[in-house]
C-alpha atoms as a PDB file:
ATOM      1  CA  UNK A   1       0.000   0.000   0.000  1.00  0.00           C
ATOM      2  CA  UNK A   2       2.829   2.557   0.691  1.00  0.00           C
ATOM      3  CA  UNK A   3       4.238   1.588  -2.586  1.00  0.00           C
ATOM      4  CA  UNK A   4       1.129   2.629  -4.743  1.00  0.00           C
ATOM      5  CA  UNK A   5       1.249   6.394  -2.260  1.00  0.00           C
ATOM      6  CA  UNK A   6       4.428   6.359  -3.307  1.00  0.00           C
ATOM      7  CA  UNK A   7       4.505   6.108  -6.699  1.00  0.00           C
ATOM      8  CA  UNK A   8       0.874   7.564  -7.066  1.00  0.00           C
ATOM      9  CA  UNK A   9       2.715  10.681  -5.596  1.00  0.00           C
ATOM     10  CA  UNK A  10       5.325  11.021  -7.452  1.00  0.00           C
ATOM     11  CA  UNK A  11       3.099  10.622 -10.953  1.00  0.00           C
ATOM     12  CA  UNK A  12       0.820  14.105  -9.101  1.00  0.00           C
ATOM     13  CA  UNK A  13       4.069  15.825  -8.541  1.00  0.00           C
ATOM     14  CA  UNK A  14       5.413  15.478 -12.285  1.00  0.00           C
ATOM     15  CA  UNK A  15       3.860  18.152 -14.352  1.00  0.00           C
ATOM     16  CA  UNK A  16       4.995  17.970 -18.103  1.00  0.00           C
ATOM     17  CA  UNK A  17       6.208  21.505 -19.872  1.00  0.00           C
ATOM     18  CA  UNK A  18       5.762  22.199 -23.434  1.00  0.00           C
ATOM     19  CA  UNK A  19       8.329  24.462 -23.834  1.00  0.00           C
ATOM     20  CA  UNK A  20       8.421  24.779 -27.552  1.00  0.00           C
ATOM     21  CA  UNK A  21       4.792  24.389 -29.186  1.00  0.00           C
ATOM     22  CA  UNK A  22       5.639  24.887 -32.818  1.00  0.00           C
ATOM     23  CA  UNK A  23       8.083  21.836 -32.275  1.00  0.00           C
ATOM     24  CA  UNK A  24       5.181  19.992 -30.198  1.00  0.00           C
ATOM     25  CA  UNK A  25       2.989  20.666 -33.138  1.00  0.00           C
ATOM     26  CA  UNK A  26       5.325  19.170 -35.432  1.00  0.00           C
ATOM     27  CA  UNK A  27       5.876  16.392 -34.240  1.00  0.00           C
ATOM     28  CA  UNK A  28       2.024  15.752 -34.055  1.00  0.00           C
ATOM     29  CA  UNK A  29       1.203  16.516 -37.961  1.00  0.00           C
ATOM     30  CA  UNK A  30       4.070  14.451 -38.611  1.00  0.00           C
ATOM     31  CA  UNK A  31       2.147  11.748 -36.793  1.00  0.00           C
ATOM     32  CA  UNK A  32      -0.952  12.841 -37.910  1.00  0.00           C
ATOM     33  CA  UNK A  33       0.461  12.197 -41.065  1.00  0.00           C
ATOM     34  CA  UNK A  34       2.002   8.816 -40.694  1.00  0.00           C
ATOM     35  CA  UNK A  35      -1.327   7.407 -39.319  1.00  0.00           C
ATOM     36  CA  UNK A  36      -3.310   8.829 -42.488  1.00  0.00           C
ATOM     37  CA  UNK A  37      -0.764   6.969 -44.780  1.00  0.00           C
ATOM     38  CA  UNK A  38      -1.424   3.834 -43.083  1.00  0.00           C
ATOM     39  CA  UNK A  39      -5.122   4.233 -43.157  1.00  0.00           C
ATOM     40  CA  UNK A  40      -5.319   5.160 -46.914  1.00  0.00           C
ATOM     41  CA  UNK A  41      -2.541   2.170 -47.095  1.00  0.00           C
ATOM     42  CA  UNK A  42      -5.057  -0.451 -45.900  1.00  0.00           C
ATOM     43  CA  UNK A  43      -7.542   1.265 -47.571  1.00  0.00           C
ATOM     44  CA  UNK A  44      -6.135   0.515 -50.803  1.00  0.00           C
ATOM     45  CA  UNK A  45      -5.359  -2.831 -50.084  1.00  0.00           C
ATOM     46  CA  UNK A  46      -8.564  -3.932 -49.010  1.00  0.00           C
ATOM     47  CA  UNK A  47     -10.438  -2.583 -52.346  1.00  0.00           C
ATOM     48  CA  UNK A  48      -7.460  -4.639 -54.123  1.00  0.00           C
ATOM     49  CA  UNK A  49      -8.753  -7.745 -51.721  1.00  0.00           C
ATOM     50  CA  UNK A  50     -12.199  -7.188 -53.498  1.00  0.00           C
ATOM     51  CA  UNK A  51     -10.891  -6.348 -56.603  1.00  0.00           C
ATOM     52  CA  UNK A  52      -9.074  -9.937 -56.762  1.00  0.00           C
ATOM     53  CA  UNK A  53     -12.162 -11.797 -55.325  1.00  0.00           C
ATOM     54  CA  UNK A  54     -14.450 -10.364 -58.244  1.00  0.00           C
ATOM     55  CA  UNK A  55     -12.013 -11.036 -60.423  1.00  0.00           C
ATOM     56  CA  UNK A  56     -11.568 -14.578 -59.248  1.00  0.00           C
ATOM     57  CA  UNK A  57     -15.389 -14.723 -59.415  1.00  0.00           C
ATOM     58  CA  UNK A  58     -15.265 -13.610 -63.103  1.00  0.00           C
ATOM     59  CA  UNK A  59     -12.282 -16.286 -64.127  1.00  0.00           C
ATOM     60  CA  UNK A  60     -14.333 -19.098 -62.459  1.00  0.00           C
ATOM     61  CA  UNK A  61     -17.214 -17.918 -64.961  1.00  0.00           C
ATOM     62  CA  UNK A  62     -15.474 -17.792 -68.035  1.00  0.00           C
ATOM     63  CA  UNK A  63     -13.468 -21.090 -67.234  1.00  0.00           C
ATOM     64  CA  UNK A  64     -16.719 -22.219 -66.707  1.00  0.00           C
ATOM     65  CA  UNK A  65     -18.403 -21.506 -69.459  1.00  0.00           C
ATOM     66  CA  UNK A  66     -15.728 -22.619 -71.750  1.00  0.00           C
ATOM     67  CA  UNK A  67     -15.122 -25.593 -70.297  1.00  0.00           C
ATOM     68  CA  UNK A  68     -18.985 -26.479 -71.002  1.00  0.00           C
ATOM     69  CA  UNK A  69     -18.500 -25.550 -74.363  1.00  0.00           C
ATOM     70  CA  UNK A  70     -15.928 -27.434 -74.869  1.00  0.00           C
ATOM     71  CA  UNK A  71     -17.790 -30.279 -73.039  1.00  0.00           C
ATOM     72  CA  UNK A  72     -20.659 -29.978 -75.278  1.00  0.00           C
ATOM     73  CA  UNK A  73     -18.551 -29.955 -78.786  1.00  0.00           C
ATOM     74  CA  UNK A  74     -17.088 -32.678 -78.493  1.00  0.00           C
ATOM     75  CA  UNK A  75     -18.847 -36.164 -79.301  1.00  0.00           C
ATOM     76  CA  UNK A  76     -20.018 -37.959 -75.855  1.00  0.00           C
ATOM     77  CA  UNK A  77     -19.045 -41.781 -77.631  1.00  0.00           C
ATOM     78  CA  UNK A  78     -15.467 -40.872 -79.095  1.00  0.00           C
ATOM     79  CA  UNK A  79     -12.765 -40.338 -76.095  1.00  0.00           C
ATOM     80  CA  UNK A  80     -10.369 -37.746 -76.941  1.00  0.00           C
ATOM     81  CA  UNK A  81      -7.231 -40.043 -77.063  1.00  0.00           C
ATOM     82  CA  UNK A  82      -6.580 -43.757 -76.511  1.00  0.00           C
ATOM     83  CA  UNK A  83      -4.089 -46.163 -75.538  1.00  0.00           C
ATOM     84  CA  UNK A  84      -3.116 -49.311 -77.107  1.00  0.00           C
ATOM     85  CA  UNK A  85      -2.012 -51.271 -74.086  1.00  0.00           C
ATOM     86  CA  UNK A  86      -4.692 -52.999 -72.061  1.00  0.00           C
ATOM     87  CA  UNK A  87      -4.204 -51.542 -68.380  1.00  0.00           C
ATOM     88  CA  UNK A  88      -6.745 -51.069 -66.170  1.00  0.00           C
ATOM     89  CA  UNK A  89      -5.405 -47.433 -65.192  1.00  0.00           C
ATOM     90  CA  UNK A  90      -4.935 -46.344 -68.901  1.00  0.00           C
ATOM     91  CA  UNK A  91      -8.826 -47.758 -69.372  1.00  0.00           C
ATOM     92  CA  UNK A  92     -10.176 -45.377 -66.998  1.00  0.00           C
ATOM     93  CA  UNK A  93      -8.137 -42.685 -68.515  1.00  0.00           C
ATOM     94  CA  UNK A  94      -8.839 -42.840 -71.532  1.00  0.00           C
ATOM     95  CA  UNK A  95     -12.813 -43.391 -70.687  1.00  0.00           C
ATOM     96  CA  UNK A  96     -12.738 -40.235 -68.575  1.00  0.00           C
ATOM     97  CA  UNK A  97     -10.419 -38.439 -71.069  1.00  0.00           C
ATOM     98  CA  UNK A  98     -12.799 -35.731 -71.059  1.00  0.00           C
ATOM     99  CA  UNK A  99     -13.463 -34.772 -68.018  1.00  0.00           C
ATOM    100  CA  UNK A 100      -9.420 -35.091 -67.555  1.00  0.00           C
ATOM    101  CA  UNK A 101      -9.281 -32.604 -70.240  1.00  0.00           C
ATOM    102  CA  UNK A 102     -11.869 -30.136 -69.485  1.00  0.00           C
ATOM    103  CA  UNK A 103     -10.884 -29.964 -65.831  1.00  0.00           C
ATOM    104  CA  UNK A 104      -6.991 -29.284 -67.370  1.00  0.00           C
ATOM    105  CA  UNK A 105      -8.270 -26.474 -69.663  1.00  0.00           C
ATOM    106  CA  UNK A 106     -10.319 -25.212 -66.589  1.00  0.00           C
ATOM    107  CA  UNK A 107      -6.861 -24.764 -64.588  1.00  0.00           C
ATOM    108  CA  UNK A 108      -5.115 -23.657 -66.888  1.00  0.00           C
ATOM    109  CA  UNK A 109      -7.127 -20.731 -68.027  1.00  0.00           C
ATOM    110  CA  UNK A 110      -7.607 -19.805 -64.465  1.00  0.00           C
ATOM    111  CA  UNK A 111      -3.631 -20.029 -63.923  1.00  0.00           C
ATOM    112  CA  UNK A 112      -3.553 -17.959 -66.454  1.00  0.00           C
ATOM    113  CA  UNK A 113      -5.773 -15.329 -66.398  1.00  0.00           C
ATOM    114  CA  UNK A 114      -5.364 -14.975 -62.473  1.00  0.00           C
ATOM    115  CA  UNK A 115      -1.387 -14.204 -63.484  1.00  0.00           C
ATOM    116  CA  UNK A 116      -2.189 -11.663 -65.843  1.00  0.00           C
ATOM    117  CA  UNK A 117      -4.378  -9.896 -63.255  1.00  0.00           C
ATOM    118  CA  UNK A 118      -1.704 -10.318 -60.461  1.00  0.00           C
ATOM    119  CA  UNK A 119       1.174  -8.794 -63.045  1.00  0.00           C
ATOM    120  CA  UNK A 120      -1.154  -5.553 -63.722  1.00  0.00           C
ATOM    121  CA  UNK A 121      -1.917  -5.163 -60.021  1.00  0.00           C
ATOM    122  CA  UNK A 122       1.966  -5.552 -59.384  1.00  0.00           C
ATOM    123  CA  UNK A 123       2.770  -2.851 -62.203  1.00  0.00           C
ATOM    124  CA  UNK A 124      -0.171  -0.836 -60.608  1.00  0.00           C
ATOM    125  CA  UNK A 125       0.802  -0.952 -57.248  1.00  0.00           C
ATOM    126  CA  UNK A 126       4.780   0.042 -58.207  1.00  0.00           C
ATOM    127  CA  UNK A 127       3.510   3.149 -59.599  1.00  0.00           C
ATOM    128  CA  UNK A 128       1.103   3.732 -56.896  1.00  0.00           C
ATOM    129  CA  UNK A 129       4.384   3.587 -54.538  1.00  0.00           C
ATOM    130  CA  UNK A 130       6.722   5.159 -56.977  1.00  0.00           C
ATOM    131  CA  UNK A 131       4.751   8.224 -57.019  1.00  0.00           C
ATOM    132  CA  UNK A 132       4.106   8.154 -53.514  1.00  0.00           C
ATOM    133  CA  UNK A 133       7.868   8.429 -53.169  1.00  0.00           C
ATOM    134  CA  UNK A 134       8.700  10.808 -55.239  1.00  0.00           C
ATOM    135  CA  UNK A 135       6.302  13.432 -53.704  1.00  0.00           C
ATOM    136  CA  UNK A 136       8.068  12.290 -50.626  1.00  0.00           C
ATOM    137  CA  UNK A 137      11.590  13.179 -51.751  1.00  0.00           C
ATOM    138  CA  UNK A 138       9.549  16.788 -53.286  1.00  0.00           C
END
């Protein structure tokens, strides 16, 4: 208990000074500052979250559709490649060769098209921050 009077007496007998308030006020914009960076930061980063989710969305629809397409144009009796030797593993694949192949061309075009959309964001985002230097340095 004489601890806590203690110490609880010598927090009431410090009283900060502000000698110099231009340098006070500085210090705080500059802070000010810093925190409004970081907000419009992860600002920017979560619309790019969205961004990536719709255009995920929007790959899983085309992939989609042309996956059916291709599902559909092709004849249901003919598989689309065979194998001579009689295995049992080679049978199934080449009696599922087109679901093999339409879930291949599904990937693929997702792979794809989900790189193309990362290397613009990338290319975006490095002159997002290039700029945002250089009015730094200004």
């Amino acid at each position: 208990m004489e601890k806590d009077k203690k110490l609880e007496e010598l927090f009431l007998a410090q009283k900060p000074t502000f000698d110099d308030k231009a340098e006070f006020m500085a210090t705080v914009t500059r802070r000010l500052d810093a925190v409004e960076f970081v907000r419009q930061h992860q600002e920017a980063t979560l619309r790019r979250y969205k961004l990536a989710m719709v255009a995920a969305f929007v790959v899983g629809i085309v992939s989609g559709a042309v996956s059916i397409a291709f599902v559909l144009s092709t004849p249901v009796d003919v598989p689309l490649f065979t194998f001579s030797v009689e295995s049992s593993i080679l049978l199934w694949i080449a009696e599922n060769s087109r679901l093999i192949a339409t879930t291949a061309l599904a990937l693929l075009m997702s792979f794809g098209i989900m790189s193309i959309i990362s290397n613009v964001q990338d290319i975006l985002a490095l002159r997002h921050y290039r700029d945002a230097i250089h009015t730094l340095c200004e």
